[in-house]
C-alpha atoms as a PDB file:
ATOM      1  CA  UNK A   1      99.776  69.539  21.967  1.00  0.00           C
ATOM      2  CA  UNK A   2     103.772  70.169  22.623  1.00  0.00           C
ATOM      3  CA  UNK A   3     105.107  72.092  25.548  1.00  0.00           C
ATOM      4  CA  UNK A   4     105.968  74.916  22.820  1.00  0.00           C
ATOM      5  CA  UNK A   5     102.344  75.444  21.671  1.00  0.00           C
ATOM      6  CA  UNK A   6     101.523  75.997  25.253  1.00  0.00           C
ATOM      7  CA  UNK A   7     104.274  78.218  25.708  1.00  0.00           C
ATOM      8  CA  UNK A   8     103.107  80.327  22.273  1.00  0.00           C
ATOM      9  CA  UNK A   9      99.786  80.298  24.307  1.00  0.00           C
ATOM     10  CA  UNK A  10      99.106  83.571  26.769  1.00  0.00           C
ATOM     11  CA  UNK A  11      95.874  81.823  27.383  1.00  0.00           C
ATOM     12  CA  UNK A  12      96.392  78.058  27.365  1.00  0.00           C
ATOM     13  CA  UNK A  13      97.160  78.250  29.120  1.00  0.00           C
ATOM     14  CA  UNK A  14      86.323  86.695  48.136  1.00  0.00           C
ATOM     15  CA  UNK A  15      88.347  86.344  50.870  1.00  0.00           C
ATOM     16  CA  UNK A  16      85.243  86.582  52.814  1.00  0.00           C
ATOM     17  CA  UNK A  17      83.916  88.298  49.768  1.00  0.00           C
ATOM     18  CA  UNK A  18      80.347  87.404  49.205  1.00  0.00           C
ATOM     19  CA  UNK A  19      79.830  86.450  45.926  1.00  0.00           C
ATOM     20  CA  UNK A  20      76.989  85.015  47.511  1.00  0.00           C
ATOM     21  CA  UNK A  21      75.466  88.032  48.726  1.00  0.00           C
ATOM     22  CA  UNK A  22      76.175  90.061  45.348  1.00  0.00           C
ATOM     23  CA  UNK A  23      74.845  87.143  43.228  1.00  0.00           C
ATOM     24  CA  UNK A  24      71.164  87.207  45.227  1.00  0.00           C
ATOM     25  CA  UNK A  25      71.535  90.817  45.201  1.00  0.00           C
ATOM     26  CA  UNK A  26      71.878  90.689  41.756  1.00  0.00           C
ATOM     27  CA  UNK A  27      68.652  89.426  41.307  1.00  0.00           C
ATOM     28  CA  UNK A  28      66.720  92.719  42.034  1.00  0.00           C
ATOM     29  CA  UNK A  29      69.278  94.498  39.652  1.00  0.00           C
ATOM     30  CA  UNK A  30      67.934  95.704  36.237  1.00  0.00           C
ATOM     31  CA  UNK A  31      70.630  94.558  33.495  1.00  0.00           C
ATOM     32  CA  UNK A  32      71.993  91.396  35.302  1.00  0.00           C
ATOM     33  CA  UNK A  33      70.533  89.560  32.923  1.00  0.00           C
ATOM     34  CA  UNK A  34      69.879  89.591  28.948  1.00  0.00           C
ATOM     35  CA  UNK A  35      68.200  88.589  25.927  1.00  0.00           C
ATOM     36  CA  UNK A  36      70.825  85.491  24.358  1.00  0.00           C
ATOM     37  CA  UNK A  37      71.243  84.969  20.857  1.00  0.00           C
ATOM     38  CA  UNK A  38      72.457  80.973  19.963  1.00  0.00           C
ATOM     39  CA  UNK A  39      73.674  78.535  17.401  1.00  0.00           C
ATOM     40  CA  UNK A  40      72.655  75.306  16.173  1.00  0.00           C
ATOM     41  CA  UNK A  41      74.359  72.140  18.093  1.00  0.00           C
ATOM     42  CA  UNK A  42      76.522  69.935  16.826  1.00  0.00           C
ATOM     43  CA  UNK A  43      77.668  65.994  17.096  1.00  0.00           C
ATOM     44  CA  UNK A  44      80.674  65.973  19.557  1.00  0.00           C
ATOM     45  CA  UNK A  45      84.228  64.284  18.801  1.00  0.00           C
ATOM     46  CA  UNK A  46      85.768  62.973  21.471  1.00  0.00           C
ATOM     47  CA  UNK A  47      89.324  61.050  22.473  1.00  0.00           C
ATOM     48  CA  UNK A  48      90.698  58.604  24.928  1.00  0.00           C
ATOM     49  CA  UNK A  49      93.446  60.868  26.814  1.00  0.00           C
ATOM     50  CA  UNK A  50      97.230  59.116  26.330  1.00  0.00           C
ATOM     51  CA  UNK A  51     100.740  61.236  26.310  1.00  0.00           C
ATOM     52  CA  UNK A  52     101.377  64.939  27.562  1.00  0.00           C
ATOM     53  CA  UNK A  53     101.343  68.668  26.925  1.00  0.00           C
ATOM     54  CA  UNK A  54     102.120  71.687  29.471  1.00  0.00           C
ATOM     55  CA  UNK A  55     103.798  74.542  30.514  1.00  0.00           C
ATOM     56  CA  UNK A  56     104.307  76.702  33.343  1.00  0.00           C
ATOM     57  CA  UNK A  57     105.599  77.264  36.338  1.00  0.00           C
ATOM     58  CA  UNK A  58     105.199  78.070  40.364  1.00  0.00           C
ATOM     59  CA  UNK A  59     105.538  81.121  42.674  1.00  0.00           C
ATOM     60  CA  UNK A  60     103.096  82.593  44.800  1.00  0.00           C
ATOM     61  CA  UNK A  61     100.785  84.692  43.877  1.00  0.00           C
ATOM     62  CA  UNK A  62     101.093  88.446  45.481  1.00  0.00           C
ATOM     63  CA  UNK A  63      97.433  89.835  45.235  1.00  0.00           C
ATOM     64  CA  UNK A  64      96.089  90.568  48.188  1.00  0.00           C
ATOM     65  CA  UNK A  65      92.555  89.526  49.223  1.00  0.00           C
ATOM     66  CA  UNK A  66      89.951  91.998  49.633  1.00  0.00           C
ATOM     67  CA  UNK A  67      87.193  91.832  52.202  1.00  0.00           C
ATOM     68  CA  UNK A  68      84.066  92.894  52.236  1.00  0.00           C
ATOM     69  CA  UNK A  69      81.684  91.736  55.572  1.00  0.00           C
ATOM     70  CA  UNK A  70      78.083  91.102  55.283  1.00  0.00           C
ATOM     71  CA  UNK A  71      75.855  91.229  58.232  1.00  0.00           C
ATOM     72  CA  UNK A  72      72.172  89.849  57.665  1.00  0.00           C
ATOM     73  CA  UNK A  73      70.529  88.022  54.580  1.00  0.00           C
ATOM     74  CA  UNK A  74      71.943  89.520  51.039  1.00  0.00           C
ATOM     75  CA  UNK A  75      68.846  89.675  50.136  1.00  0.00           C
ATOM     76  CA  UNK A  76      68.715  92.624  52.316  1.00  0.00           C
ATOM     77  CA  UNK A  77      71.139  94.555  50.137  1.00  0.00           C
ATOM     78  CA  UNK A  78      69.618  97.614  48.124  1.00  0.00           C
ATOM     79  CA  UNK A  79      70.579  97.984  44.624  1.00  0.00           C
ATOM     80  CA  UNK A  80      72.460 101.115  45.600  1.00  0.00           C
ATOM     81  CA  UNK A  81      74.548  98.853  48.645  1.00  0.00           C
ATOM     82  CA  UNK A  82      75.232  96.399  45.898  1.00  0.00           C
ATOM     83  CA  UNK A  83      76.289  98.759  43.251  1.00  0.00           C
ATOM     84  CA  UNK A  84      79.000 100.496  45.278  1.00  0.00           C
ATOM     85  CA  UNK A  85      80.547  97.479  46.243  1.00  0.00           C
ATOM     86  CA  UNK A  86      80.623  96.161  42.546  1.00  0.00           C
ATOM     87  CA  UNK A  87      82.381  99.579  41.554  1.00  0.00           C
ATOM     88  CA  UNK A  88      84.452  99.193  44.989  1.00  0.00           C
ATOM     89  CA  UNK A  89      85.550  95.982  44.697  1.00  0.00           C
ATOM     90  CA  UNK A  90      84.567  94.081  40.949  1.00  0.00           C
ATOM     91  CA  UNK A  91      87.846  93.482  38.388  1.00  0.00           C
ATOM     92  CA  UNK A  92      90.499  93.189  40.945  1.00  0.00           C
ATOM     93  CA  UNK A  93      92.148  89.711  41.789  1.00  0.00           C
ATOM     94  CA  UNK A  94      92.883  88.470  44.849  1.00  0.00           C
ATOM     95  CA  UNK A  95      94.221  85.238  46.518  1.00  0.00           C
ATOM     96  CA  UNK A  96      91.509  82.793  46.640  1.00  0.00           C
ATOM     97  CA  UNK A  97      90.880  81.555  49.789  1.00  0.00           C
ATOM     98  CA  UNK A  98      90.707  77.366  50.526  1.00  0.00           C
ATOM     99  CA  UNK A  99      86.966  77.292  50.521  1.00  0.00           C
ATOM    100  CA  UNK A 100      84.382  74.279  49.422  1.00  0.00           C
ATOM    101  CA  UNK A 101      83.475  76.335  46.156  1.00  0.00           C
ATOM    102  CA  UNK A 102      86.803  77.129  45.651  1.00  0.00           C
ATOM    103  CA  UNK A 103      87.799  73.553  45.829  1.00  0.00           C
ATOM    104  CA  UNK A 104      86.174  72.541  42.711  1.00  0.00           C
ATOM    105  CA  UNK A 105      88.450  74.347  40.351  1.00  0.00           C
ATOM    106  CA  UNK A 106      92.095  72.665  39.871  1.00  0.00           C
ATOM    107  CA  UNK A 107      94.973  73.299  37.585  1.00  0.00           C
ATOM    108  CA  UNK A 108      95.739  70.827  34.512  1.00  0.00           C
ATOM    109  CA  UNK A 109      98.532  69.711  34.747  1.00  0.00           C
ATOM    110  CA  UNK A 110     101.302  67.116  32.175  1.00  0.00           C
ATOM    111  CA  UNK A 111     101.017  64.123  34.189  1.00  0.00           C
ATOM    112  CA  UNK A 112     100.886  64.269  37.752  1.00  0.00           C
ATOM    113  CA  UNK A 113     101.525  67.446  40.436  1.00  0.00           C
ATOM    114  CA  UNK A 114     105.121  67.631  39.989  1.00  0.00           C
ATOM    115  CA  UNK A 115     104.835  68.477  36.270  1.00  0.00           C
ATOM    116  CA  UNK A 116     103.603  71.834  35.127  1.00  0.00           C
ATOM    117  CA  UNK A 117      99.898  73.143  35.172  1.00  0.00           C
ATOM    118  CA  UNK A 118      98.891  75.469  31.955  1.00  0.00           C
ATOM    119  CA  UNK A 119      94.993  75.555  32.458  1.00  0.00           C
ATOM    120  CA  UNK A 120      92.332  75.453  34.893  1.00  0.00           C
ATOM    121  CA  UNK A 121      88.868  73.214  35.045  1.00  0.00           C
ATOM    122  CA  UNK A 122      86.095  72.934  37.276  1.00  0.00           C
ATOM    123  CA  UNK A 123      83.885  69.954  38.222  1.00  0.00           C
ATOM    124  CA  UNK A 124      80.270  70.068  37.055  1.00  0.00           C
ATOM    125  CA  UNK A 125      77.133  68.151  37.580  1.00  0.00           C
ATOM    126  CA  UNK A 126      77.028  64.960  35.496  1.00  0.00           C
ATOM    127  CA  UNK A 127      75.077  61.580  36.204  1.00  0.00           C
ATOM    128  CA  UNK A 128      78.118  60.071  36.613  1.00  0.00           C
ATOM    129  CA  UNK A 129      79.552  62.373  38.633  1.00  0.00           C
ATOM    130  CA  UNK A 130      83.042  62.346  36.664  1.00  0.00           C
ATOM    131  CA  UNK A 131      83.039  65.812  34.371  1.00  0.00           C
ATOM    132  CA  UNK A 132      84.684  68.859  34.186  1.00  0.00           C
ATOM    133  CA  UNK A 133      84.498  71.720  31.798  1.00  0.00           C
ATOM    134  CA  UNK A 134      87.424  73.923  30.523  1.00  0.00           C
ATOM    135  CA  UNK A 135      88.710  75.717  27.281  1.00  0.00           C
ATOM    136  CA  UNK A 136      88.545  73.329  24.250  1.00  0.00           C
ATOM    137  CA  UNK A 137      92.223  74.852  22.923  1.00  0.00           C
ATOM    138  CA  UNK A 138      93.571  73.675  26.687  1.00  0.00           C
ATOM    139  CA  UNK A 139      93.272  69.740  25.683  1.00  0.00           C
ATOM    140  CA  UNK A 140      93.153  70.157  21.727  1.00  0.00           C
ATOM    141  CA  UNK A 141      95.232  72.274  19.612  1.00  0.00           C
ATOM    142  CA  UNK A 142      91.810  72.760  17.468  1.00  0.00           C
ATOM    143  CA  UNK A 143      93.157  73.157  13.047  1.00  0.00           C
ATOM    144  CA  UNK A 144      96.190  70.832  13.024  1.00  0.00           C
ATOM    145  CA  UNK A 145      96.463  70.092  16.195  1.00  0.00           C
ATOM    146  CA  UNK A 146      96.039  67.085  18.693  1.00  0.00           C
ATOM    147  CA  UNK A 147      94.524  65.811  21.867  1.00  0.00           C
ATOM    148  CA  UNK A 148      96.256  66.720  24.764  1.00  0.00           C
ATOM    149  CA  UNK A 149      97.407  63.325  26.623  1.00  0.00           C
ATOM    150  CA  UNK A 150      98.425  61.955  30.341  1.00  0.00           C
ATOM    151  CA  UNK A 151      96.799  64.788  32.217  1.00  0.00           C
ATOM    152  CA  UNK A 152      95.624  64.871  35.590  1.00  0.00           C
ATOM    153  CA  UNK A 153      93.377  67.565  37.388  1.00  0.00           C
ATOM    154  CA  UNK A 154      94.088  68.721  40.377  1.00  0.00           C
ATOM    155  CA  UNK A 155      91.322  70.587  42.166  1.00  0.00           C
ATOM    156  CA  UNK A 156      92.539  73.299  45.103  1.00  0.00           C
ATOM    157  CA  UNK A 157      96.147  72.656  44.003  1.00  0.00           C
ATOM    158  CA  UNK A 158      98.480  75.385  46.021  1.00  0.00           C
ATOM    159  CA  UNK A 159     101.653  75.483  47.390  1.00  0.00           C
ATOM    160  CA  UNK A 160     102.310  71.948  45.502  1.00  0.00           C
ATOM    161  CA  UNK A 161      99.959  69.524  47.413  1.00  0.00           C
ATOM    162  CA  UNK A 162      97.397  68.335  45.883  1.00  0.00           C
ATOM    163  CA  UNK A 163      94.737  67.614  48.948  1.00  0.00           C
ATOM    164  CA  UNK A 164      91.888  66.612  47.018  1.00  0.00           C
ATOM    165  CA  UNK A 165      94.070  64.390  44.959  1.00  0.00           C
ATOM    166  CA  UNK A 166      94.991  63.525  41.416  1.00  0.00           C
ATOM    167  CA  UNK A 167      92.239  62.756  39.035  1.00  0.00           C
ATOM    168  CA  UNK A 168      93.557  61.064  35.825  1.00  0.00           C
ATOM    169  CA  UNK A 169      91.933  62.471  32.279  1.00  0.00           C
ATOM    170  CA  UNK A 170      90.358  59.550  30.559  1.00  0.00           C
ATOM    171  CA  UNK A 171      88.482  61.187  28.143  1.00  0.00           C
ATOM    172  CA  UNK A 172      88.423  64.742  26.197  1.00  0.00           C
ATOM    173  CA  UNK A 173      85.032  66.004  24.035  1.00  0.00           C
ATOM    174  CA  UNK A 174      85.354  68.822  22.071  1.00  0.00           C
ATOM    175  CA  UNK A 175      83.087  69.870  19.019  1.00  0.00           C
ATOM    176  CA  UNK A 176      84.367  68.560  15.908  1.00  0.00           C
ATOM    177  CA  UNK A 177      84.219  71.953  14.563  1.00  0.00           C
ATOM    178  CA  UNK A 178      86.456  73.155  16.976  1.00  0.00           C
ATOM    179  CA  UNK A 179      88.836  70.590  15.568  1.00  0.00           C
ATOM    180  CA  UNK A 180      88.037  71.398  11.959  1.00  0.00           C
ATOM    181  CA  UNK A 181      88.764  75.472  12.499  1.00  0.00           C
ATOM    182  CA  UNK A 182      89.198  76.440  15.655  1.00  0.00           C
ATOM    183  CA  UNK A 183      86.561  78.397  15.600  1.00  0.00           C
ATOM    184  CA  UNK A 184      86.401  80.789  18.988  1.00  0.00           C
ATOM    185  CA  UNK A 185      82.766  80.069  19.379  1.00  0.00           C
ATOM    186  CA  UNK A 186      83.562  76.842  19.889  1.00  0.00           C
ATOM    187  CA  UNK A 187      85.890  76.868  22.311  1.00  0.00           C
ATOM    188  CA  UNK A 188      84.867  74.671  24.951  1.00  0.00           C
ATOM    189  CA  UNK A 189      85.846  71.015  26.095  1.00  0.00           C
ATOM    190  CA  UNK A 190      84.359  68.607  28.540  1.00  0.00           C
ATOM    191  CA  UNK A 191      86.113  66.494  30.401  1.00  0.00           C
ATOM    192  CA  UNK A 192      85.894  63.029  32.185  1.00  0.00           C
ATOM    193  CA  UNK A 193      88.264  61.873  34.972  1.00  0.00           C
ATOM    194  CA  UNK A 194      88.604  58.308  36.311  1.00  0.00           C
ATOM    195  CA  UNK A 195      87.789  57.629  40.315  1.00  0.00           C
ATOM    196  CA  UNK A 196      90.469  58.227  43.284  1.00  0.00           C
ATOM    197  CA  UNK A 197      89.859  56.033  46.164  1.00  0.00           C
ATOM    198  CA  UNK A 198      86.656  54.236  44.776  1.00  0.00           C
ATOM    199  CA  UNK A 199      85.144  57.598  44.539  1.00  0.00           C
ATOM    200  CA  UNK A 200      83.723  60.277  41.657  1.00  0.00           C
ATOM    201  CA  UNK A 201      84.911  63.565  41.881  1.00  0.00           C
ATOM    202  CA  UNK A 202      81.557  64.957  42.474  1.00  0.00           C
ATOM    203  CA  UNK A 203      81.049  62.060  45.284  1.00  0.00           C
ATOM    204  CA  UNK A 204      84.071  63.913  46.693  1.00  0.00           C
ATOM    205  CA  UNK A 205      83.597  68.026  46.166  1.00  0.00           C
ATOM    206  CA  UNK A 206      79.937  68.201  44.814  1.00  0.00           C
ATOM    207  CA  UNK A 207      79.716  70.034  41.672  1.00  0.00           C
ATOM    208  CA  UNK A 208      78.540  73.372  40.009  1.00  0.00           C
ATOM    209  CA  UNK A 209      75.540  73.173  37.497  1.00  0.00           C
ATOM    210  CA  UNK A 210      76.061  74.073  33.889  1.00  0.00           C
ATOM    211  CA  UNK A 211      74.217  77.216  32.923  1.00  0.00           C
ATOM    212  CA  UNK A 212      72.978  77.402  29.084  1.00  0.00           C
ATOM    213  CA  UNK A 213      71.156  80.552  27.348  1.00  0.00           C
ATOM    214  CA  UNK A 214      71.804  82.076  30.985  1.00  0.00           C
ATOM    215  CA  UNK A 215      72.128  85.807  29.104  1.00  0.00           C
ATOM    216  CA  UNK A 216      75.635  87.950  28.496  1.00  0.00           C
ATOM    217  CA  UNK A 217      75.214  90.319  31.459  1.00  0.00           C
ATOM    218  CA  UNK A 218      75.660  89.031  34.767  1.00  0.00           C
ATOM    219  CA  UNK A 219      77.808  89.098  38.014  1.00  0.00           C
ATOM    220  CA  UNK A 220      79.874  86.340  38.153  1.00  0.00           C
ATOM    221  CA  UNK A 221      83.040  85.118  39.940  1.00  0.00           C
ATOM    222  CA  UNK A 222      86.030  83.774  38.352  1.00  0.00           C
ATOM    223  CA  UNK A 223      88.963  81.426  39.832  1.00  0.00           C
ATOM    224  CA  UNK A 224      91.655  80.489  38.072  1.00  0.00           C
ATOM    225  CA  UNK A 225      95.652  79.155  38.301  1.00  0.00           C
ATOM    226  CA  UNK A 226      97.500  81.480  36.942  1.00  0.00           C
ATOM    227  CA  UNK A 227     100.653  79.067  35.364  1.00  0.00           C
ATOM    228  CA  UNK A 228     103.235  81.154  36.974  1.00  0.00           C
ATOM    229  CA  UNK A 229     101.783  80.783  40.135  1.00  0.00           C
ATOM    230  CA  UNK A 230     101.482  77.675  43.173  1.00  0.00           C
ATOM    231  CA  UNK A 231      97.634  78.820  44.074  1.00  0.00           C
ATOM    232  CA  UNK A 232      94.400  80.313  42.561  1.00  0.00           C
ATOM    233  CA  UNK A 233      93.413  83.977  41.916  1.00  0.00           C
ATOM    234  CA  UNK A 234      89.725  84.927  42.321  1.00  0.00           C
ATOM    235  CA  UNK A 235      87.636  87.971  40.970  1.00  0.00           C
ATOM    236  CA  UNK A 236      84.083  88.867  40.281  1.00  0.00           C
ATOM    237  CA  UNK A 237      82.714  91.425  38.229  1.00  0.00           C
ATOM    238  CA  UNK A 238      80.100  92.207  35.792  1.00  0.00           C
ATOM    239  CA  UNK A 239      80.071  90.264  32.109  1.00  0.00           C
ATOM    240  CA  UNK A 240      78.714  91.939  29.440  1.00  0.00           C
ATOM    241  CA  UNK A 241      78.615  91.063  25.152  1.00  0.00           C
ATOM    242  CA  UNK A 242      81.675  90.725  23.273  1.00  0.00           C
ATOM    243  CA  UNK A 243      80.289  89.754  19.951  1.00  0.00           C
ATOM    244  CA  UNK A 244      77.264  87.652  18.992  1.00  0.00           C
ATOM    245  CA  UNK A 245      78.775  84.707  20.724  1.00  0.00           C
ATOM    246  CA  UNK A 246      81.614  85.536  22.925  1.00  0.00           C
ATOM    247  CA  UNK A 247      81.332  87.148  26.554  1.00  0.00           C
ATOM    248  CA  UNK A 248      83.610  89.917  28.078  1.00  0.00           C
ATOM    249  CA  UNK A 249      84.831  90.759  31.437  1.00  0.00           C
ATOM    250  CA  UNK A 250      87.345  93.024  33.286  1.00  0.00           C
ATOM    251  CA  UNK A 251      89.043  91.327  35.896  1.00  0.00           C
ATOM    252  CA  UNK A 252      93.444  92.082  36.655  1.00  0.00           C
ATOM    253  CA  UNK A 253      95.790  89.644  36.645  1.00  0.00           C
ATOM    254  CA  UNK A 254      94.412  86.627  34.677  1.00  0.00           C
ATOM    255  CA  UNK A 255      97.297  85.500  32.154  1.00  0.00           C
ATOM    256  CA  UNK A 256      98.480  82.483  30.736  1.00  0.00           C
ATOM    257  CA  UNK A 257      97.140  79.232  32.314  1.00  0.00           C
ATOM    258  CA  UNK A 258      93.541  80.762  33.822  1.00  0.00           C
ATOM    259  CA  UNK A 259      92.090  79.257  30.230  1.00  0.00           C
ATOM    260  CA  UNK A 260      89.220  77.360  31.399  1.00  0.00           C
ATOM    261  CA  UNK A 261      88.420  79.169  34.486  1.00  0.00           C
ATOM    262  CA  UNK A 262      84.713  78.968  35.526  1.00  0.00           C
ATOM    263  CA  UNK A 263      82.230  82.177  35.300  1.00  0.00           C
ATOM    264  CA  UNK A 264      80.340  81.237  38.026  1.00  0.00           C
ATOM    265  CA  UNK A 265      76.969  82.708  39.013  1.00  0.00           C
ATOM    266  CA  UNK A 266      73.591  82.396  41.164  1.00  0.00           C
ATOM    267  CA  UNK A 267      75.770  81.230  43.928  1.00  0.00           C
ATOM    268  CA  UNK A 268      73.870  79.312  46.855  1.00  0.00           C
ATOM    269  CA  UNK A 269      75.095  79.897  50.154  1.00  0.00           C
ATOM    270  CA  UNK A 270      73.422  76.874  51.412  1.00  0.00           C
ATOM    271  CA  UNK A 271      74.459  74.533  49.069  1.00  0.00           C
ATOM    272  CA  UNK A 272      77.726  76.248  48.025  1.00  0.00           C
ATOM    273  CA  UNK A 273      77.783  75.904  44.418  1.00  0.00           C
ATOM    274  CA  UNK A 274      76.423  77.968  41.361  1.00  0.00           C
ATOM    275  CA  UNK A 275      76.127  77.833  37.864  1.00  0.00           C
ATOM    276  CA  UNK A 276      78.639  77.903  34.942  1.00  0.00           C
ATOM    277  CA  UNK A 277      77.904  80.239  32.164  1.00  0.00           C
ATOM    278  CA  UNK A 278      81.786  80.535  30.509  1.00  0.00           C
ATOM    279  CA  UNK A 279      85.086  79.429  30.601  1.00  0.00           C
ATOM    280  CA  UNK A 280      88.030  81.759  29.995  1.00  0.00           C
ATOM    281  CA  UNK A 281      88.760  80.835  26.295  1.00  0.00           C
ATOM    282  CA  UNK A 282      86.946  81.993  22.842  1.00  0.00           C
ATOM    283  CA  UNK A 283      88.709  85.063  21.438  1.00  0.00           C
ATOM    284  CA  UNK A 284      92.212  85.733  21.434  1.00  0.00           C
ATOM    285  CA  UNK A 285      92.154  82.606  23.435  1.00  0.00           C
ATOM    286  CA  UNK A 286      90.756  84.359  26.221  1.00  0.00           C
ATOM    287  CA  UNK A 287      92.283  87.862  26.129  1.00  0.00           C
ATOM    288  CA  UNK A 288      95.828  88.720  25.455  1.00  0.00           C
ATOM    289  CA  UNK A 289      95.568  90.807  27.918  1.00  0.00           C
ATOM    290  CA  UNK A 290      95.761  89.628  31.787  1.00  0.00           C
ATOM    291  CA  UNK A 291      92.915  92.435  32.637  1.00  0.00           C
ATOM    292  CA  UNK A 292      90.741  91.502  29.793  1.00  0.00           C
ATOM    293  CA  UNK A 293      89.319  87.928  29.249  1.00  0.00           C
ATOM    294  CA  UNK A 294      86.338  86.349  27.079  1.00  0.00           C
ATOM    295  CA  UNK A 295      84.510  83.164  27.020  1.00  0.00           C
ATOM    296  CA  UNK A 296      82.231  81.530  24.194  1.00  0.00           C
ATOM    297  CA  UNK A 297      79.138  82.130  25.053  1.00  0.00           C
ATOM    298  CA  UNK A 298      77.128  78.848  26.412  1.00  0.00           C
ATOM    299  CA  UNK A 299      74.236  78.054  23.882  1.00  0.00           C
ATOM    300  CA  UNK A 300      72.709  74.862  22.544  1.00  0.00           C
ATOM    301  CA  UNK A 301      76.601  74.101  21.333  1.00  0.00           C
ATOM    302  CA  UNK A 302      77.193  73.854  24.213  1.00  0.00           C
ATOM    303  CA  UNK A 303      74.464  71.571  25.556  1.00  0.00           C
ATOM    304  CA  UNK A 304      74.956  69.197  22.817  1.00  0.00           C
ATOM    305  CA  UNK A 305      78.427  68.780  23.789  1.00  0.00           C
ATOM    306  CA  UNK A 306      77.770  68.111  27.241  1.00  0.00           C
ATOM    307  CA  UNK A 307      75.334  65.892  26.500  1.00  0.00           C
ATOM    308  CA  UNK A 308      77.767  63.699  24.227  1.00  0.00           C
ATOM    309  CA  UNK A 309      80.260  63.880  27.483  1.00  0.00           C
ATOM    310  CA  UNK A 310      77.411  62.629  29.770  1.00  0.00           C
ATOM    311  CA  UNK A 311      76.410  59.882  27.484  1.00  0.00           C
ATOM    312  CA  UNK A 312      79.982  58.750  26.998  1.00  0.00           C
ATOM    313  CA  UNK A 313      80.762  59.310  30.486  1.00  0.00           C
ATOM    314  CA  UNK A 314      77.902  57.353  32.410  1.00  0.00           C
END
């Protein structure tokens, strides 16, 4: 993709909040989960990563963080404790804090830190311990496009260090459809990266676990690089049904180059990680909105796809 088709883009582009505590609360909730509705899978296409696409550009972020303490087990939480600080605190962004969760999202940027970032990715669980997901349309222009080429993640990116360091893109798998029609549905892309330091990326931050047929409604947290901006954003809220097979939230301040945030949910505050259920992406890119975004629903699409990335990957 060219720098201009990212710049055409809005889209391609808790402090000590307790996700944790909200997403075990959320288990005694009525409504936090739902009936899902699916589409047949697909063979995946995939593509070596060579050349380079981006766009953006770096200030801080001014959102403040909001706080909410939590004394005890969050299992302890009534529905009624939970609900008020959904409607308290849920759809406003806030600095993300450097956190071990946290660190597994990273902006995608043209070649190396000192080029732009226009999307965001997270690591998730893969035998070979090399994969990320993110929005299809951030590494493939989908109906006459390309691949995206010569990018490099780099997870808890802010301030412009990369700490966790630069992980080359070696290899992009989208659905073939996608390619075909861009087709919103479809609007999600694994991807591999090589090893730093004789390492995987998961050998080095762990990884999230992919979620499929997980339902539309659920409490989920969302952290994304904003491309205007030199650190993440963070919000939870509730998700609830776009369309058949798209996913809608209300979270401020999530515009161009938050495409391919994680929706994370069931957080573990042992283990620190949680479950992927959507990327910004899908329709209208996302949202063209910065208070609005969407992700494709994950369904058995989406499992076939990561299974072609896992296969090609190991």
């Amino acid at each position: 993709m060219t720098d201009q088709q990212h710049r055409r883009r809005r889209r391609t582009g808790p402090g000590t909040l307790a996700l944790a505590a909200l997403a075990a609360g959320c288990t005694a909730l009525a409504g936090c989960g739902s009936a899902s509705s699916s589409t047949a899978g697909s063979a995946a296409a995939s593509a070596t990563a060579t050349g380079s696409s981006a766009s953006g550009s770096a200030s801080a972020s001014g959102a403040r963080p909001v706080t909410l303490t939590v004394s005890g087990s969050p299992r302890a939480w009534s529905k009624e404790r939970f609900e008020k600080a959904l409607s308290e605190h849920g759809g406003t962004s806030h600095a993300a804090k450097a956190t071990t969760s946290n660190a597994r999202v990273g902006a995608i940027f043209s070649q190396s830190v000192d080029g732009d970032h226009f999307c965001t990715a997270s690591v998730v669980h893969s035998t070979a311990g090399n994969l990320l997901v993110t929005a299809a349309h951030c590494v493939h222009g989908g109906q006459g496009g390309s691949y995206g080429s010569d990018l490099v993640f780099v997870p808890d990116y802010r301030d412009g260090s990369a700490p966790d360091g630069q992980w080359p893109v070696t290899r992009i798998v989208v659905d073939p459809r996608w390619i075909s029609s861009s087709d919103p549905d479809l609007d999600v892309a694994f991807v591999t990266v090589g090893q730093v330091g004789g390492k995987s990326i998961e050998q080095v931050l762990g990884a999230n676990t992919l979620g499929i047929d997980k339902g539309f409604t659920k409490v989920v947290q969302i952290t994304g690089y904003p491309s205007t901006a030199s650190a993440p954003i963070s919000c939870f809220n509730r998700s609830t049904q776009q369309s058949q097979n798209q996913m809608r939230i209300a979270c401020t301040g999530f515009p161009g180059g938050t495409s391919g945030s994680p929706w994370l949910t069931s957080f573990d505050r042992t283990t620190r990680t949680g479950t992927v259920i959507g990327v910004i992406g899908g329709y209208q890119q996302g949202g063209d909105t910065a208070d609005v975004s969407y992700s494709p629903y994950f369904d058995a699409d989406v499992q076939t796809l990561y299974n072609e990335a896992v296969g090609q990957g190991s």
